[in-house]
Every structure is written in structure tokens, then in C-alpha cells.
C-alpha atoms as a PDB file:
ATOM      1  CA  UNK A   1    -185.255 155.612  38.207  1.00  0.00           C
ATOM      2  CA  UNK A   2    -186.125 158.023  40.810  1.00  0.00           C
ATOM      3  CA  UNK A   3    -187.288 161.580  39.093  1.00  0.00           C
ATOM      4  CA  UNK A   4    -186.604 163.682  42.162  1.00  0.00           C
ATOM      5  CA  UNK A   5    -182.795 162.217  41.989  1.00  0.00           C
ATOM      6  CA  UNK A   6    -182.922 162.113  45.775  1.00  0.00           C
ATOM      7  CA  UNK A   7    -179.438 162.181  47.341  1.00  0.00           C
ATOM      8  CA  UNK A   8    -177.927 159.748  50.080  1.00  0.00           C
ATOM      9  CA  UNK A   9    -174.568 160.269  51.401  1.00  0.00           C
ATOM     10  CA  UNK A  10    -172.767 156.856  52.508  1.00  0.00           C
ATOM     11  CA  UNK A  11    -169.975 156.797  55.103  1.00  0.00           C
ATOM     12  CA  UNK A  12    -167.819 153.684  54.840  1.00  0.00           C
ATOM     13  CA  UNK A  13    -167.722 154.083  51.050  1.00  0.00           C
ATOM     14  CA  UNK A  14    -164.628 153.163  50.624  1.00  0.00           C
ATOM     15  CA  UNK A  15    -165.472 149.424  52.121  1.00  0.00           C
ATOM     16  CA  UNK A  16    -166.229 146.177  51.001  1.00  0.00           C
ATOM     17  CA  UNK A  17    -170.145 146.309  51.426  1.00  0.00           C
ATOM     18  CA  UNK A  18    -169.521 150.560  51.291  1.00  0.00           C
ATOM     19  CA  UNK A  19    -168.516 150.332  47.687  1.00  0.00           C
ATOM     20  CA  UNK A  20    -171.543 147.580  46.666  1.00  0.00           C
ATOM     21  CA  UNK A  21    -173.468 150.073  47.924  1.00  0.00           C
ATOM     22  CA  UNK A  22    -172.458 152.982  46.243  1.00  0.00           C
ATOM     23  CA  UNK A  23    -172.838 150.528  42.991  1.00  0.00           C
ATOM     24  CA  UNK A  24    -176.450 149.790  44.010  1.00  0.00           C
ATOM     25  CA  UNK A  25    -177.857 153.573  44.612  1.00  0.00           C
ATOM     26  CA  UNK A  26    -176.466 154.339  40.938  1.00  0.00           C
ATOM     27  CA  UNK A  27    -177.896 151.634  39.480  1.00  0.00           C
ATOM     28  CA  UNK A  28    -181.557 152.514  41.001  1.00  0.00           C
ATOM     29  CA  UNK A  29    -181.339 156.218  39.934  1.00  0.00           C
ATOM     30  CA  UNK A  30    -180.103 158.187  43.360  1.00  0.00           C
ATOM     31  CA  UNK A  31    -177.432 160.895  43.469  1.00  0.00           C
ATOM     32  CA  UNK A  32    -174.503 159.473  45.732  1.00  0.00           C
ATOM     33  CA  UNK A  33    -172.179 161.277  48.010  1.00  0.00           C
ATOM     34  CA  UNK A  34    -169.226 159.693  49.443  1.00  0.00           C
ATOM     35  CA  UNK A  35    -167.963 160.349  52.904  1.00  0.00           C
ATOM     36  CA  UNK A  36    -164.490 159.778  53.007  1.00  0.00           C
ATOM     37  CA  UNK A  37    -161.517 160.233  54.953  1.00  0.00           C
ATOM     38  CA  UNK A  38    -159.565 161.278  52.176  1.00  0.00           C
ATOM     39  CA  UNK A  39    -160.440 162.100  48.780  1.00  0.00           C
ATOM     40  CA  UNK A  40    -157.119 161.720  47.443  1.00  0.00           C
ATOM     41  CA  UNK A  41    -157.526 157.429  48.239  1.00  0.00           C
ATOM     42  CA  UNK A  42    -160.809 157.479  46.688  1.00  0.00           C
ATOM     43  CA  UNK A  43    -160.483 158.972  43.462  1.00  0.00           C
ATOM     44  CA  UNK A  44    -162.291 155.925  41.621  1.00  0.00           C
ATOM     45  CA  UNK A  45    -165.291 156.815  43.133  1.00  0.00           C
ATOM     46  CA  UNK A  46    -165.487 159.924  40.704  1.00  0.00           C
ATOM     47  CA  UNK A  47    -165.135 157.660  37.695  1.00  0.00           C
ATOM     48  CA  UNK A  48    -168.434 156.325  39.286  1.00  0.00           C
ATOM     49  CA  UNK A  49    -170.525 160.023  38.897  1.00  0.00           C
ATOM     50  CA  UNK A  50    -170.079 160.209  42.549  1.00  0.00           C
ATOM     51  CA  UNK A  51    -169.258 163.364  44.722  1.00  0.00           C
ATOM     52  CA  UNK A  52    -166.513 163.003  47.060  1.00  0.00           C
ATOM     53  CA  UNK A  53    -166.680 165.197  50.768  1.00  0.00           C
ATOM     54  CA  UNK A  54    -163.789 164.384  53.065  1.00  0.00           C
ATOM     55  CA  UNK A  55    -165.357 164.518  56.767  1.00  0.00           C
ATOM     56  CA  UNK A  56    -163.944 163.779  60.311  1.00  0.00           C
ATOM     57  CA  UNK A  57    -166.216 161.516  62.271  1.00  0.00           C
ATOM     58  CA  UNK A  58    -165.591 162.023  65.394  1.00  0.00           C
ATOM     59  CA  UNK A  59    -166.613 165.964  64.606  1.00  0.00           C
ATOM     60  CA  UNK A  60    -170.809 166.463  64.003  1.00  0.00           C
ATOM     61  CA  UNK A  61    -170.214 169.826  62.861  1.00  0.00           C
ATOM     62  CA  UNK A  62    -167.907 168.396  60.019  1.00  0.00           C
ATOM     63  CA  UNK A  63    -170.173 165.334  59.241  1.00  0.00           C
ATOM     64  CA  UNK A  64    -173.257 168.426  59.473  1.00  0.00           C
ATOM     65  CA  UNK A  65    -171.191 170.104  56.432  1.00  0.00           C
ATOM     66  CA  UNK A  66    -170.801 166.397  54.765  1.00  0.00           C
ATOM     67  CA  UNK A  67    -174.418 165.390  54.566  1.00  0.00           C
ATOM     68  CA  UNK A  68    -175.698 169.116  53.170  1.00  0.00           C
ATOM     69  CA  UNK A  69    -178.689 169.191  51.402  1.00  0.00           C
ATOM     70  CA  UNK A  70    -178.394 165.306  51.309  1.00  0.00           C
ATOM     71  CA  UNK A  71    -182.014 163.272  51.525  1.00  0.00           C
ATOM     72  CA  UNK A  72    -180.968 160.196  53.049  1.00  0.00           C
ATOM     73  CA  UNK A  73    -177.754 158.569  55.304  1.00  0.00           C
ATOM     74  CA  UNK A  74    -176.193 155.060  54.847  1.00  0.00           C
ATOM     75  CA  UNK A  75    -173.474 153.990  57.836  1.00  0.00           C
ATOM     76  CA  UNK A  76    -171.586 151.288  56.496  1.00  0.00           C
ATOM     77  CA  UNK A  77    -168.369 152.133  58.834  1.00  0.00           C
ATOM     78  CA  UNK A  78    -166.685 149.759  60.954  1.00  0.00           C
ATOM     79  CA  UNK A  79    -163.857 149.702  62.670  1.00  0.00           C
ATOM     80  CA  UNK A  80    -160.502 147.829  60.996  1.00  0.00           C
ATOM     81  CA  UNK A  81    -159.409 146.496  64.052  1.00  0.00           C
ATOM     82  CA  UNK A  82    -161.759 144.407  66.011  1.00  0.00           C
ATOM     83  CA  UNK A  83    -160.081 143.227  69.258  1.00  0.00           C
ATOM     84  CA  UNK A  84    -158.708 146.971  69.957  1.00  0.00           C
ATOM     85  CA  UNK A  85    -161.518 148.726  72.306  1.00  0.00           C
ATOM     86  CA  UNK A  86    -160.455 152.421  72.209  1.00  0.00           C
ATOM     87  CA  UNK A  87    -161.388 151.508  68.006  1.00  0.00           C
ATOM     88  CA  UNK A  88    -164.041 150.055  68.392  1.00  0.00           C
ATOM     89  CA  UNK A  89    -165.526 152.436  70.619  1.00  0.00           C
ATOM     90  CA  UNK A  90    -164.476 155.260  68.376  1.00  0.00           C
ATOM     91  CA  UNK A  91    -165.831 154.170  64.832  1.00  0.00           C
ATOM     92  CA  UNK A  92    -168.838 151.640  65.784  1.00  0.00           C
ATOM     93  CA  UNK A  93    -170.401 153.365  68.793  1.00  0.00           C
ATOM     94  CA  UNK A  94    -169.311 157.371  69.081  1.00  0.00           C
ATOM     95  CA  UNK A  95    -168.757 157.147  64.834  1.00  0.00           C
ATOM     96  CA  UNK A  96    -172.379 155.893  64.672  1.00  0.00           C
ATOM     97  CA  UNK A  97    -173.848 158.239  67.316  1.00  0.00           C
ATOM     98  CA  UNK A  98    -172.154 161.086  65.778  1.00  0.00           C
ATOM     99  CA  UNK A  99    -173.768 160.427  62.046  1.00  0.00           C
ATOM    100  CA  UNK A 100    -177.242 159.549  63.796  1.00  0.00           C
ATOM    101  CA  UNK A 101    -176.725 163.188  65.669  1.00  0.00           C
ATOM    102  CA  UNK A 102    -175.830 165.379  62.532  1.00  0.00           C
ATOM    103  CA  UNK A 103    -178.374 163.610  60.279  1.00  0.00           C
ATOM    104  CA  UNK A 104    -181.309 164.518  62.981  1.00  0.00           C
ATOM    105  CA  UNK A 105    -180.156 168.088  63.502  1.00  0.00           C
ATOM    106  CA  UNK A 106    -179.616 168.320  59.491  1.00  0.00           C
ATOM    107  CA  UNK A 107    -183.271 166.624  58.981  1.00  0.00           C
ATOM    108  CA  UNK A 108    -182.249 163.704  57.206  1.00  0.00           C
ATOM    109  CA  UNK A 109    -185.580 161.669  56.506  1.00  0.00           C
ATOM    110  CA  UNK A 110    -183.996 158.062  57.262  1.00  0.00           C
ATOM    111  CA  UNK A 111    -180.593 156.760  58.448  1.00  0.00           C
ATOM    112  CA  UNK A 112    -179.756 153.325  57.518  1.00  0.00           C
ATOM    113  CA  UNK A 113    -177.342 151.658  59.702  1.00  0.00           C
ATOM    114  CA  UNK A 114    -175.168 148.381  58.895  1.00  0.00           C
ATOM    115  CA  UNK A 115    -174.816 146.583  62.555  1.00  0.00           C
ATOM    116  CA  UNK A 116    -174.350 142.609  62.836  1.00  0.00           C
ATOM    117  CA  UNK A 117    -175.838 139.786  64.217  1.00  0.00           C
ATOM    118  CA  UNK A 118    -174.512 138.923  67.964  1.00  0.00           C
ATOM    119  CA  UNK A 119    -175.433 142.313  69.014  1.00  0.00           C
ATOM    120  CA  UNK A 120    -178.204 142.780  71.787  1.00  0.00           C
ATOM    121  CA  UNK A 121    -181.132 140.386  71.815  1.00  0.00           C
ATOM    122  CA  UNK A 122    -179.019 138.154  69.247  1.00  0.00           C
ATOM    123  CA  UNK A 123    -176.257 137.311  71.365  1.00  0.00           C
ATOM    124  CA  UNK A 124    -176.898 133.849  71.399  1.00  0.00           C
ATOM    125  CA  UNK A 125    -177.999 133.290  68.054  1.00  0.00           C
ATOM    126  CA  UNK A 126    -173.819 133.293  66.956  1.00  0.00           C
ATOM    127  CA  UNK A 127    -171.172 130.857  68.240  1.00  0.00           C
ATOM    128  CA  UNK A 128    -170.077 131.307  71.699  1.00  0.00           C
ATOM    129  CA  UNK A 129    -166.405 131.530  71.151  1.00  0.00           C
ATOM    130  CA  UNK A 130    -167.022 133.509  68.320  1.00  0.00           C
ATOM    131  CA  UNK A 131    -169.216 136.211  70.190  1.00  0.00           C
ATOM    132  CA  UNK A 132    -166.645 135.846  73.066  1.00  0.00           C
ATOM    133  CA  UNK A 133    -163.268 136.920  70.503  1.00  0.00           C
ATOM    134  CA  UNK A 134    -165.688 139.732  68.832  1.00  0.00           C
ATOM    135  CA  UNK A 135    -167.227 140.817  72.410  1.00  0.00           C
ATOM    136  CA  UNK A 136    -165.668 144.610  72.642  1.00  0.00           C
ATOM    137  CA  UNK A 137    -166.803 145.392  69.321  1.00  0.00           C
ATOM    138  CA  UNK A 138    -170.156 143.649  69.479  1.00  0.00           C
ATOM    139  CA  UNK A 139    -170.730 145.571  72.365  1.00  0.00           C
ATOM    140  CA  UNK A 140    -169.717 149.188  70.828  1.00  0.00           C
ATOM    141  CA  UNK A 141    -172.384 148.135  67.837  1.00  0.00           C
ATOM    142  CA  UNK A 142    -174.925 147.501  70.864  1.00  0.00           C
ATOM    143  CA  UNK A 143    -174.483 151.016  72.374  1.00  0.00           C
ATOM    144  CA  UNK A 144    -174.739 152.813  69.171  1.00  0.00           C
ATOM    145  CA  UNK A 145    -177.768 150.750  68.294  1.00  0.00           C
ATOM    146  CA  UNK A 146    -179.304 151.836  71.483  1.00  0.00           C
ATOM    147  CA  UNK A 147    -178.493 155.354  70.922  1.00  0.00           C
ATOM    148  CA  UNK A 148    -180.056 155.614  67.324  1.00  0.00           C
ATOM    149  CA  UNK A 149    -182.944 154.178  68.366  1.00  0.00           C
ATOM    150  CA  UNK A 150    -183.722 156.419  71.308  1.00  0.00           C
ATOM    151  CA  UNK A 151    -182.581 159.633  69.236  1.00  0.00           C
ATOM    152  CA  UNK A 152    -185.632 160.458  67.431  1.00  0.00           C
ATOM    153  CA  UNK A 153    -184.764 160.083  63.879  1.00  0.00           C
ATOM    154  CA  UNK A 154    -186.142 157.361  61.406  1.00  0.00           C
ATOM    155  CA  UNK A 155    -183.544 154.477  61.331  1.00  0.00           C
ATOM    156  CA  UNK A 156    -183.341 150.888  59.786  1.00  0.00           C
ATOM    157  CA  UNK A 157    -181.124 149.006  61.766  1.00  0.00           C
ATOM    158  CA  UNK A 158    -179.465 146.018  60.195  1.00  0.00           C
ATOM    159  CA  UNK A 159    -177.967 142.911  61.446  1.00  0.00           C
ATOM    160  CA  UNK A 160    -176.293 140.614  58.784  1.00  0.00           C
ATOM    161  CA  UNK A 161    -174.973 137.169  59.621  1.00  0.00           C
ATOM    162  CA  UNK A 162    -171.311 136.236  58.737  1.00  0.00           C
ATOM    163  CA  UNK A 163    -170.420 138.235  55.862  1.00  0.00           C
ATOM    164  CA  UNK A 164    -169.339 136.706  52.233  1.00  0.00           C
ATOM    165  CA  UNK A 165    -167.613 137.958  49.314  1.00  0.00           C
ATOM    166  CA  UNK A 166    -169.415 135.510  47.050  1.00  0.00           C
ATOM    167  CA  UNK A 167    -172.492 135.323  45.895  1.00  0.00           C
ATOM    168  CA  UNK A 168    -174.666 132.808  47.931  1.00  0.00           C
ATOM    169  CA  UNK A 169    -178.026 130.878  46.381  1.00  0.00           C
ATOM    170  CA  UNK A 170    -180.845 132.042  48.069  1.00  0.00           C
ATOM    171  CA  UNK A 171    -183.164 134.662  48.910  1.00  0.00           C
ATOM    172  CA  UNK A 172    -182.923 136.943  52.070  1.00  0.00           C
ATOM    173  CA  UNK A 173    -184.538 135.578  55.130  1.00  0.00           C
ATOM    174  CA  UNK A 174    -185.456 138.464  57.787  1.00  0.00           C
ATOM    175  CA  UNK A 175    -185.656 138.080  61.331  1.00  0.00           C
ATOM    176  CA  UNK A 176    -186.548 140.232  64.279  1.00  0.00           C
ATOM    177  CA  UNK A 177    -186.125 139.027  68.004  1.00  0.00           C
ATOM    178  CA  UNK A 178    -182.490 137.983  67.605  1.00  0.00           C
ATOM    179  CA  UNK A 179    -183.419 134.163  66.895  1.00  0.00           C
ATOM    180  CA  UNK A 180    -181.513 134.075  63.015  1.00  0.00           C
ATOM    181  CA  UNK A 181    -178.547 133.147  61.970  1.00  0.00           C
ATOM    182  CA  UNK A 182    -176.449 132.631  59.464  1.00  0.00           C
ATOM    183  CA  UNK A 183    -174.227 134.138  56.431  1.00  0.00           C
ATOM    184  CA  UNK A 184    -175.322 136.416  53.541  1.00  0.00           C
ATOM    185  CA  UNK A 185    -172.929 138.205  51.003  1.00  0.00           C
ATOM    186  CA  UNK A 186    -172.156 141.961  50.432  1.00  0.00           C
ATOM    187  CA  UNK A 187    -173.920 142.285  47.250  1.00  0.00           C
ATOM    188  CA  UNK A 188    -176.971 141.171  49.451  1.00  0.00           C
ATOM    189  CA  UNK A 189    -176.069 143.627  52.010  1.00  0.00           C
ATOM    190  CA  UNK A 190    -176.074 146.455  49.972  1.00  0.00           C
ATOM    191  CA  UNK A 191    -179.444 145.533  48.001  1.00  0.00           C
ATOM    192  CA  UNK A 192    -181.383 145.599  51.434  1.00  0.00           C
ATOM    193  CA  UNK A 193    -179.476 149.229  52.394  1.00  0.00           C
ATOM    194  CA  UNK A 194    -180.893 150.592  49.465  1.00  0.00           C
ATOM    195  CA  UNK A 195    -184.157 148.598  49.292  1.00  0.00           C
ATOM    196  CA  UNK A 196    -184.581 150.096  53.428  1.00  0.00           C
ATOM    197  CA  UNK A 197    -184.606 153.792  52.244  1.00  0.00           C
ATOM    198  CA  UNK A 198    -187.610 153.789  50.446  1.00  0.00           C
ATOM    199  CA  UNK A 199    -189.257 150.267  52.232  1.00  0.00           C
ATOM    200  CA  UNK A 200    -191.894 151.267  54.986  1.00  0.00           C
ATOM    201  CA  UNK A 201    -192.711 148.415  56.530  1.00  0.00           C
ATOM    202  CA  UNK A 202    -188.509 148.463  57.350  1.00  0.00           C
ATOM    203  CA  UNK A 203    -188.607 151.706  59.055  1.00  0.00           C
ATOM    204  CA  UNK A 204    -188.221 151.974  62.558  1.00  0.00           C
ATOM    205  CA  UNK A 205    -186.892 148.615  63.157  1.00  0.00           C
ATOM    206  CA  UNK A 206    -183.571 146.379  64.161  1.00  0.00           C
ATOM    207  CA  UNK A 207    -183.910 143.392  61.442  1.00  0.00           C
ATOM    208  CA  UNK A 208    -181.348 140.457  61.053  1.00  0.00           C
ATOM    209  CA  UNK A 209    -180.442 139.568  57.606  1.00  0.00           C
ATOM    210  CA  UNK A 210    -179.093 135.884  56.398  1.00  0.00           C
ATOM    211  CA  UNK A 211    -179.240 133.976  53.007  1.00  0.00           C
ATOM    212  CA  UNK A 212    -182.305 131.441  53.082  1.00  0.00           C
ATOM    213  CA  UNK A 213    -179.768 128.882  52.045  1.00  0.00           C
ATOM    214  CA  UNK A 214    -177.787 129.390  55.017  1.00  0.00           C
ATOM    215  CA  UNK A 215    -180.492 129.090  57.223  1.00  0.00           C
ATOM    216  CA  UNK A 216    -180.673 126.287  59.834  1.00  0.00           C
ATOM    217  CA  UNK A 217    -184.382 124.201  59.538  1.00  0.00           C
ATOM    218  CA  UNK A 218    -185.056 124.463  62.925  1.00  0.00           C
ATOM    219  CA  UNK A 219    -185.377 128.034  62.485  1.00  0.00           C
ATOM    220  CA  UNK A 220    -187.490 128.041  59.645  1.00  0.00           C
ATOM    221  CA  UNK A 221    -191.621 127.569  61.930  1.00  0.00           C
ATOM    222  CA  UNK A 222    -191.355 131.244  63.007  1.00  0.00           C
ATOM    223  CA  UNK A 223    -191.399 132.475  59.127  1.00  0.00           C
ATOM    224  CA  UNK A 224    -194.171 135.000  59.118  1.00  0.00           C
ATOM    225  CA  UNK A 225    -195.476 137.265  56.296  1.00  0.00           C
ATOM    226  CA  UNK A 226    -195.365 141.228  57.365  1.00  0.00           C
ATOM    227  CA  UNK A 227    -195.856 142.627  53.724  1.00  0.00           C
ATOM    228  CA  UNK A 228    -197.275 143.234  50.467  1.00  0.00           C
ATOM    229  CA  UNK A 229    -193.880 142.189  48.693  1.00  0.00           C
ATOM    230  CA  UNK A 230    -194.389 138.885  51.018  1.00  0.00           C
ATOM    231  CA  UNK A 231    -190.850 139.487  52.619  1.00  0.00           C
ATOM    232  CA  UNK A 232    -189.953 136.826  55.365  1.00  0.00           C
ATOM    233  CA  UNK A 233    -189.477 137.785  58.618  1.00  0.00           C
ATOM    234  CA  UNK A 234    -188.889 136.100  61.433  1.00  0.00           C
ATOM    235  CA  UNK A 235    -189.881 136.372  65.147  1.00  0.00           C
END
């Protein structure tokens, strides 16, 4: 339990991986607030002792007034439909830049943002038809990544493979130079959002994320060892 009862605010609450992570921050002790569109569609979230702020994010002065007094900043917001470029563009690049902006000029300490893998230097580590169907929003992801890295404020960004409901068998393998791949599940997801606010050796970098079990053998010689808590990472 955290004694200070430090505060993050998560946009994309209301999610499938937003609401796992919601679940995780209570269970470790941290005050929650829940960006939403609408407070009226997320009324279970109160049942959960979490605050509710309705914000518009394509306005920073309105996500400024959302993420008040708040210590830290989860993104988990993507866009519903992913073949539709004008959406894309709004919620995964502009919606991204716009949180990264208001949590810099609000002094947020860290901003943790959920991205995927086929984006920049891991292009090639997904199918090729695949990355060619999800190329606009891959793309959007890749300019907001860009942006939040070059704006000056303390960021974790993270790349999961293909995304599962279910609970997989193994541990989480980390990688770093876009060579991983594979799938991991939500509940996964959320763990490593939470476990990246408070995780130095996380900060300040773009890591992939993928169930060990999932992970092809070939990959497996550029495991390295970057930490104390002997996480893998790979090159």
C-alpha cells in the first residue's frame, strides 16, 4: 500500500485493458481518477471508490482541469475504429499528444502510454498483411510516440503484442529494438502500466511487451538482464 495515496488519472477507463487497470491501481493502494467521456456510462466505476471527471480530448485546457492535482497519467485510449484515418488520427496521435501536453504543463511526474507492437522500429516484427490492414492507425500510434518522446516529460512507452482476453501461461518477456513478438493478455497489460509508474529502470523508454510462452525460440539469444528484479529484456 502506498502511504502518500498518490493519485493517477487513466484515460481509456472505460476499456478493456482501461478497466484492468483501474482494478490494478486499487488493488496496489493508489487513488484512481477516471477520465471519461461521460460519467453517466460509467457509473460502475464509482462502485469501484473511483472519481469520475468527464473531459474532452481533443481540448488540453479540459484534460488540464481533468488531471488536477493528479500524481501520475495512464493513456490507455484507442481509437474504436481502426481502418477510419480521420479516427485514428484524432484519438491515437492528436488524443495522445494532447494528454502528453496537459500532463507536462500540469507537472505530472510520469505518463504511461499503451502503444502496440508494429509501430516504428517494430514494423517488421508483426505479419505483413496484418501491419498492411492496421497501417493508418499504426502510423497515428508512431506520430504520437514520436511526439511524447521529444516533449520533455517522463514517459514509459509500451508496445504489447496481439492482445488476449485470457489469461496466457507465462511470464512477460521485454524487448527494446522492435525485434519481439507475440501475444500477451490485458490483465498482463495492466500489471506492467502500473508496475511502469513507480519502475525506474522503465522510465524513459519505448519497451515491447509479449507472454514468454508466446515467444518464438529464435528470438529468445538476445535475452539480456537490465535489473535488480532480473526483468528480461530484449535487444
Amino acid at each position: 500500500m502506498h502511504s502518500e495515496r498518490q493519485k493517477v488519472a487513466v484515460a481509456g477507463a472505460t476499456g478493456r485493458t482501461g478497466r484492468l487497470i483501474v482494478d490494478e491501481l486499487l488493488k496496489r493502494g493508489f487513488q484512481v481518477r477516471a477520465l471519461v467521456r461521460s460519467a453517466e456510462h460509467a457509473s460502475w466505476l464509482k462502485q469501484a471508490d473511483v472519481e469520475l471527471v468527464e473531459y474532452d480530448l481533443t481540448s488540453i485546457e479540459s484534460i488540464k482541469k481533468a488531471i488536477e492535482g493528479v500524481d501520475f497519467l495512464i493513456s490507455a485510449i484507442g481509437s474504436k475504429r481502426p481502418f477510419n484515418k480521420r479516427e485514428n488520427n484524432k484519438v491515437d496521435n492528436i488524443g495522445n499528444q494532447n494528454l502528453a501536453k496537459a500532463a507536462k504543463e500540469k507537472g505530472i511526474k510520469h505518463i504511461v502510454v499503451i502503444s502496440s507492437i508494429g509501430v516504428g522500429n517494430s514494423r517488421y516484427a508483426i505479419n505483413p498483411l496484418f501491419r498492411f490492414l492496421m497501417g493508418p492507425v499504426l502510423k497515428m500510434k508512431e506520430k504520437s510516440e514520436n511526439f511524447i518522446k521529444s516533449c520533455g516529460i517522463d514517459y514509459t512507452i509500451l508496445r504489447p503484442g496481439g492482445l488476449k482476453d485470457k489469461e496466457l501461461s507465462g511470464d512477460v518477456c521485454f524487448g527494446e529494438g522492435g525485434k519481439l513478438s507475440g501475444y500477451i493478455s490485458r490483465r498482463q497489460v495492466a500489471k506492467i502500466c502500473v508496475d511502469a509508474l513507480t519502475n525506474a529502470s522503465m522510465r524513459n523508454r519505448t519497451l515491447e511487451i509479449v507472454d514468454s510462452s508466446t515467444v518464438k525460440q529464435k528470438q529468445r539469444p538476445f535475452v539480456i538482464e537490465i535489473d535488480k528484479k532480473q526483468k528480461n529484456f530484449f535487444q
